[in-house]
Protein backbone atom coordinates (compact mmCIF):
# COMPACT_ATOMS: atom_id res chain seq x y z
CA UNK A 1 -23.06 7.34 10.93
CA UNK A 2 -23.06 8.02 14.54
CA UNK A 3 -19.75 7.01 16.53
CA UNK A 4 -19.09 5.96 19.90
CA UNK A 5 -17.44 8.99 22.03
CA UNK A 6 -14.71 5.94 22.84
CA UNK A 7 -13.86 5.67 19.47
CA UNK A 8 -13.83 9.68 18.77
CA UNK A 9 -11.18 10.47 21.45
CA UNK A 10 -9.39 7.58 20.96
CA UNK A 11 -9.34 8.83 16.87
CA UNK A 12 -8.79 12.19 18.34
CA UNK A 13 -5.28 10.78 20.08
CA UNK A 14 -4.09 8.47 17.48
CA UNK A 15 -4.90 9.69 14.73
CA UNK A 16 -2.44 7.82 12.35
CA UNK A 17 -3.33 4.70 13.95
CA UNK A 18 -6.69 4.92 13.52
CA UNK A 19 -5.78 6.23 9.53
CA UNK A 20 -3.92 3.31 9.00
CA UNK A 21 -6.78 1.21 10.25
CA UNK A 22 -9.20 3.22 7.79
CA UNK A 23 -6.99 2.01 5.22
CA UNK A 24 -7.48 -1.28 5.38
CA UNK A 25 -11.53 -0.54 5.14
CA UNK A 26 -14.17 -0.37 1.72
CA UNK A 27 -13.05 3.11 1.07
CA UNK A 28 -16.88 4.51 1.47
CA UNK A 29 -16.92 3.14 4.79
CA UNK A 30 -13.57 5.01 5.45
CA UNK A 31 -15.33 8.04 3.79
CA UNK A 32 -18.23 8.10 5.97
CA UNK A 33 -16.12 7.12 9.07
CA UNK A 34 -14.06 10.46 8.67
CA UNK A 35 -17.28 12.41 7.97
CA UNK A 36 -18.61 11.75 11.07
CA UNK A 37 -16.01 13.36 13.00
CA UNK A 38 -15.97 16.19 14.89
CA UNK A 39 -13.78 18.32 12.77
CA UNK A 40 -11.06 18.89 14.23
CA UNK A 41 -10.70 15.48 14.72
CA UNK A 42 -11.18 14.64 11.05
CA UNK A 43 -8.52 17.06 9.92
CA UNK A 44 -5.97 14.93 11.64
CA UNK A 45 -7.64 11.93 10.63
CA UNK A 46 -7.43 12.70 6.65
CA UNK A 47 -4.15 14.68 7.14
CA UNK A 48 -2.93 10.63 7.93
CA UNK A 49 -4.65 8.66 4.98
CA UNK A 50 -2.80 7.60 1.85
CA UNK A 51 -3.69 10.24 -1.41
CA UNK A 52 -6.45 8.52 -3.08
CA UNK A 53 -8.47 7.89 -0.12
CA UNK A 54 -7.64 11.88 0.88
CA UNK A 55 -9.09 13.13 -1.86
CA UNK A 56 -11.77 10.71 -2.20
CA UNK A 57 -12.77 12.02 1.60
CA UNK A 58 -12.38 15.73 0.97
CA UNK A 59 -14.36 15.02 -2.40
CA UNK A 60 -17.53 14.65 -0.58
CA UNK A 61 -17.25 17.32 1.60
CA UNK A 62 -19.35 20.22 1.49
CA UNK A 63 -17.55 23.62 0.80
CA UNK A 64 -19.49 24.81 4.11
CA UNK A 65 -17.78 22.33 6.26
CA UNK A 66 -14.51 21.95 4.32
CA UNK A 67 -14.17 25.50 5.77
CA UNK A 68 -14.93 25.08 9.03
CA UNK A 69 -12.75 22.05 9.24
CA UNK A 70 -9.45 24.29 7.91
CA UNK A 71 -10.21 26.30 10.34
CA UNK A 72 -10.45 24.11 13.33
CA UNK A 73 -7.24 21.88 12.26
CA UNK A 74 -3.74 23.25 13.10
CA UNK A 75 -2.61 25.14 10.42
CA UNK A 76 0.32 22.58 9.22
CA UNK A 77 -3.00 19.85 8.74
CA UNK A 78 -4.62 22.52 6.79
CA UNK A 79 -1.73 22.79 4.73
CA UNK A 80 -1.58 18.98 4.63
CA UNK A 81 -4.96 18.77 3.41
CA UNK A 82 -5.01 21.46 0.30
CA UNK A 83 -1.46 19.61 -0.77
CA UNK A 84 -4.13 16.86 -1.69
CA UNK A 85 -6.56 18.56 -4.23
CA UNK A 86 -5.66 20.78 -7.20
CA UNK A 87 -5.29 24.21 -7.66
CA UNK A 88 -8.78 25.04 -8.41
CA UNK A 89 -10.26 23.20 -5.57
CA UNK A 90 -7.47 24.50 -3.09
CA UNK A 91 -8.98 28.02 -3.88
CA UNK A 92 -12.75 27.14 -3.38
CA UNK A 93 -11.38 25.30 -0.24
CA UNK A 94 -9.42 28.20 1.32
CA UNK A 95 -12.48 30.80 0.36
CA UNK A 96 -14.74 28.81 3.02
CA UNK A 97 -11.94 29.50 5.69
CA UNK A 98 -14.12 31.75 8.68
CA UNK A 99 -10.77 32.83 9.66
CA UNK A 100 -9.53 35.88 7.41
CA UNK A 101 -6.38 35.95 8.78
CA UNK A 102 -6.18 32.34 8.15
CA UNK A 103 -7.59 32.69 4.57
CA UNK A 104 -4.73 35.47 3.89
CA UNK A 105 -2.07 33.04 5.81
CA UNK A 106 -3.32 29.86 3.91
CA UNK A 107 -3.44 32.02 0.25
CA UNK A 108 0.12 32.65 0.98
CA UNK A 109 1.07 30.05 1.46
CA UNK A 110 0.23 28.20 -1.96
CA UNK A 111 0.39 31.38 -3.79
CA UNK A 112 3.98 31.31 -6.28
CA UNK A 113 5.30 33.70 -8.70
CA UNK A 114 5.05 32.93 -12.22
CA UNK A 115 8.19 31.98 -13.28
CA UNK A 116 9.31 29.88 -10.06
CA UNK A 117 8.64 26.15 -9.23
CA UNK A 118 5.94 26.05 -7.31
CA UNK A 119 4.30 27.52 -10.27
CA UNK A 120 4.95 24.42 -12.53
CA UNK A 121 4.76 21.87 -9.80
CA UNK A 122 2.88 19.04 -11.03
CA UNK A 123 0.57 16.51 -8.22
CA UNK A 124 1.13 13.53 -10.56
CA UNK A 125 2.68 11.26 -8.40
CA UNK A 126 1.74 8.65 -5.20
CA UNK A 127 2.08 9.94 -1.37
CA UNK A 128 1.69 7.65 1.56
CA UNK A 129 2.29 8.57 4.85
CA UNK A 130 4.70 6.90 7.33
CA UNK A 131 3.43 3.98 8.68
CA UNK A 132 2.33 2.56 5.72
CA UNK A 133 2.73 -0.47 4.30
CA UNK A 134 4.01 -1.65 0.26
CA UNK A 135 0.38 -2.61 0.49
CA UNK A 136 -0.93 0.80 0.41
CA UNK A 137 1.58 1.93 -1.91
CA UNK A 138 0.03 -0.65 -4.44
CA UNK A 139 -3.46 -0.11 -3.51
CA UNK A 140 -2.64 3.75 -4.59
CA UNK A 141 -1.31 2.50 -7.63
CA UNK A 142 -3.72 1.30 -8.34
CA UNK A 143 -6.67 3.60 -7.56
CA UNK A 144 -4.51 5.78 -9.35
CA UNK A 145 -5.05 4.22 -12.64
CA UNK A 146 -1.44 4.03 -13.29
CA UNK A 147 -0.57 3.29 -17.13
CA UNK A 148 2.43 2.52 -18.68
CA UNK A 149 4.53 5.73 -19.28
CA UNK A 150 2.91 7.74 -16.48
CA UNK A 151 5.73 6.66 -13.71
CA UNK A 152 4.96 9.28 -11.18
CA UNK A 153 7.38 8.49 -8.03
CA UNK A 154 6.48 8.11 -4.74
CA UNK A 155 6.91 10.02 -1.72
CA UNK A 156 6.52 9.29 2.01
CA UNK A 157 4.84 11.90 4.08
CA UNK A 158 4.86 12.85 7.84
CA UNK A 159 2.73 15.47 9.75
CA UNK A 160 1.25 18.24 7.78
CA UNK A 161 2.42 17.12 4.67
CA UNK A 162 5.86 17.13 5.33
CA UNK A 163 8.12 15.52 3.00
CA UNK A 164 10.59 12.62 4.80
CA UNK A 165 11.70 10.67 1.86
CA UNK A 166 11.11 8.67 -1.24
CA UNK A 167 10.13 5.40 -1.77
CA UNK A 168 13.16 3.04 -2.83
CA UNK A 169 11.50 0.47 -4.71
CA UNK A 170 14.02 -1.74 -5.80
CA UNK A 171 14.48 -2.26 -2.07
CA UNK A 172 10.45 -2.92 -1.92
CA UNK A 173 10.67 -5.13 -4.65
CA UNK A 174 13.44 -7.75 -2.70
CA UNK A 175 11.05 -8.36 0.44
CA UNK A 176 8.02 -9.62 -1.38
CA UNK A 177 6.11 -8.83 1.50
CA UNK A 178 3.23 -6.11 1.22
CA UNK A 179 2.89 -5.71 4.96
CA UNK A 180 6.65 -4.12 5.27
CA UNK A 181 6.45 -0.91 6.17
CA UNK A 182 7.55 1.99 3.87
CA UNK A 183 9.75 3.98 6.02
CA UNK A 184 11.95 0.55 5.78
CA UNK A 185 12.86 1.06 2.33
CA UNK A 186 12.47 4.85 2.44
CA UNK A 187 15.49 7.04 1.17
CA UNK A 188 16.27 10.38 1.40
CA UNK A 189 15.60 13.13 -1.08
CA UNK A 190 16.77 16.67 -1.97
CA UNK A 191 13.92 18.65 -2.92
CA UNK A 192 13.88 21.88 -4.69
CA UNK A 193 12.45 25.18 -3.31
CA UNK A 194 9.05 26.03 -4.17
CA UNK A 195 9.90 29.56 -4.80
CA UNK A 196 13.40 28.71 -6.94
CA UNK A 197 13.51 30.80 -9.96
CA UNK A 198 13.18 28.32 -13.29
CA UNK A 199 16.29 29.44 -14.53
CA UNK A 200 18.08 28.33 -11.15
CA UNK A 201 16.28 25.46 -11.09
CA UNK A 202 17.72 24.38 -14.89
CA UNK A 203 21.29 25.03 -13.81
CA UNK A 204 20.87 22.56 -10.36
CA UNK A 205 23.45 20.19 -10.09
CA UNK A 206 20.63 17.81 -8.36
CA UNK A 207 19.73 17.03 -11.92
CA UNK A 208 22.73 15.03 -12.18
CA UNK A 209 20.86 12.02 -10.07
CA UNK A 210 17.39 12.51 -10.70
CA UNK A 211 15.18 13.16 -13.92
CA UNK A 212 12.14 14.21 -11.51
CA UNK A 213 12.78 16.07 -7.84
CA UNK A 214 10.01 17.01 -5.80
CA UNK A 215 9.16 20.65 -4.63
CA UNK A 216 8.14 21.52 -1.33
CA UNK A 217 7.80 24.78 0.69
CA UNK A 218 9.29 26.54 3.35
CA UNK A 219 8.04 24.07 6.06
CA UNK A 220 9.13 21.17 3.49
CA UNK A 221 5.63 20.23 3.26
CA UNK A 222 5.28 18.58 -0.55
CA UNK A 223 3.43 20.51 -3.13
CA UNK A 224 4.46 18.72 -5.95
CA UNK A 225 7.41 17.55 -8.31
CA UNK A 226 9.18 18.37 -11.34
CA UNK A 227 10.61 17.01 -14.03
CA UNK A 228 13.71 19.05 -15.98
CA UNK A 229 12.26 18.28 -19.41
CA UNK A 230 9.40 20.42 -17.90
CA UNK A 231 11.54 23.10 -16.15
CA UNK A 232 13.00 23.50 -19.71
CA UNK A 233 9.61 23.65 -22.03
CA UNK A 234 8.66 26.34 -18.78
CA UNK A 235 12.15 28.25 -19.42
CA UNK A 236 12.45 27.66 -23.24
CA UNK A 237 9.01 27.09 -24.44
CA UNK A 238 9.97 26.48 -27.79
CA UNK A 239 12.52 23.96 -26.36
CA UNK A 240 10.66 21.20 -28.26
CA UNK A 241 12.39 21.78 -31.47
CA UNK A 242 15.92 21.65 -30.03
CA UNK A 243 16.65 17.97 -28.56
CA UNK A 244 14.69 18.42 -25.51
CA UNK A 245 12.28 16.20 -26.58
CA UNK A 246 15.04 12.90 -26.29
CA UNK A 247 14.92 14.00 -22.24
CA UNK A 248 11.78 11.48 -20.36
CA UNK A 249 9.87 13.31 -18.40
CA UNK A 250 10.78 10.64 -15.40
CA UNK A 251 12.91 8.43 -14.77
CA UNK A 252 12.11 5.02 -16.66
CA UNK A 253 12.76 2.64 -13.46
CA UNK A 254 9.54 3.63 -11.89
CA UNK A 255 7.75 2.38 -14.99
CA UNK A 256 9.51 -1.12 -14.11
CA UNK A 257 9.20 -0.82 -10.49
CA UNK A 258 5.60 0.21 -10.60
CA UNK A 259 4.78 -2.47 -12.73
CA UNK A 260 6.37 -5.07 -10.21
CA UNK A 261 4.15 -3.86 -7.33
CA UNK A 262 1.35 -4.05 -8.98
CA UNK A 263 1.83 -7.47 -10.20
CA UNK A 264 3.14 -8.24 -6.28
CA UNK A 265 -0.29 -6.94 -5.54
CA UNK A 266 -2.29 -9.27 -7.73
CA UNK A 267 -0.28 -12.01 -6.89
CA UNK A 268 -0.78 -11.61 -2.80
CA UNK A 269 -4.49 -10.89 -3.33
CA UNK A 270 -6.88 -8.15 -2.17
CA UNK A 271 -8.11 -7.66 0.81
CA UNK A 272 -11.82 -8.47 1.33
């Protein structure tokens, strides 16, 4: 795909517009779109799209380019990108880096202790970024697959990966509408370090309001979320023969909630 140079530098300027526009597309056609880039350009581009079509972008990829395009992104997009694969591909990813001290700063970044959240932190849940509508929240659910009993919340993303709030989806629920905007019925969260010991994280009186918190780093970029029946199978591993077991692993409103967007989905119809 060859693009016009208008349409580059205006990508190149808004780059969340034009992500939100992508959204809206046949997701190949938003895959090629990005892949045509320049690449420093596409970083910013991809940094901006919901998590499914992320990852379905940086899936086709080449590790050659995927290199060169960490490199030539600021380093909070970079960061923003490898918060969207797993472990094993953030490795392969950050091993293309030209940059060594970029490699080393990158590695550092996603590199935790055993024995510390960001070591446990699982990516099992739905991120959109600001600007999005309860339309792409569904359309993640459902690219997602979501079952009954998976539940993973949702979190609304700015720059870089940077965590702004949560998804309130009661409040989503009462409009109806899948064109209102996210960061109307967004509410505010209090994440956990990254690099919190397990056993402080078992003792946090956060746990008194939430079964499942999400972890961040330093820059409060996301890197996953937790659950405290899975803080306490990490600190107690044989915790499943002592009651643990009668704790859910999240909370069971997003199992209703989820539901009811999807079916708000079907109901308003898909987008051609």
């Amino acid at each position: 795909m060859i693009l016009d140079a208008l349409l580059v530098e205006h990508a190149r300027a808004y780059p969340a517009e034009v992500a939100a526009l992508l959204r809206k597309q046949d997701p190949q056609q938003a895959v090629d779109f990005c892949l045509a880039l320049p690449d420093e350009v596409a970083a910013s581009v991809i940094a901006a799209l919901t998590g499914s079509l992320a990852r379905r972008v940086l899936r086709d990829v080449d590790s050659a380019r995927m290199g060169v395009l960490l490199g030539a992104s600021t380093f909070e997009q970079a960061v923003g990108l490898l918060t969207r694969v797993s472990p094993e591909q953030r490795s392969v990813m950050i091993a293309g880096v030209p940059s060594p001290r970029r490699r080393q700063l990158l590695n550092q970044r996603f590199l935790f202790a055993e024995g510390t959240l960001g070591a446990i932190a699982s990516r099992e849940l739905i991120s959109v970024p600001l600007g999005a509508s309860l339309r792409d929240v569904a359309d993640e659910v459902h690219a997602q697959g979501i079952e009954p009993g998976e539940e993973p919340p949702i979190y609304i993303l700015g720059d870089g990966g940077r965590l702004l709030g949560a998804l309130d989806l009661y409040r989503a629920l009462e409009t109806e509408d899948l064109e209102h905007p996210v960061q109307k019925c967004m509410l505010t969260v209090d994440p956990l370090p990254a690099d919190m010991p397990l056993a402080a994280a078992l003792i946090s009186p956060r746990w008194n309001h939430d079964t499942v918190l999400p972890v961040v780093d330093h820059n409060q970029c996301l890197l996953g979320a937790v659950t405290l029946q899975r803080v306490r199978e990490a600190t107690l591993p044989d915790s499943s023969h002592d009651g643990f077991n009668a704790v859910l692993d999240l909370s069971q409103r997003f199992l209703e909630v989820l539901g009811g967007i999807a079916a708000l989905a079907m109901g308003g119809g898909r987008r051609s």
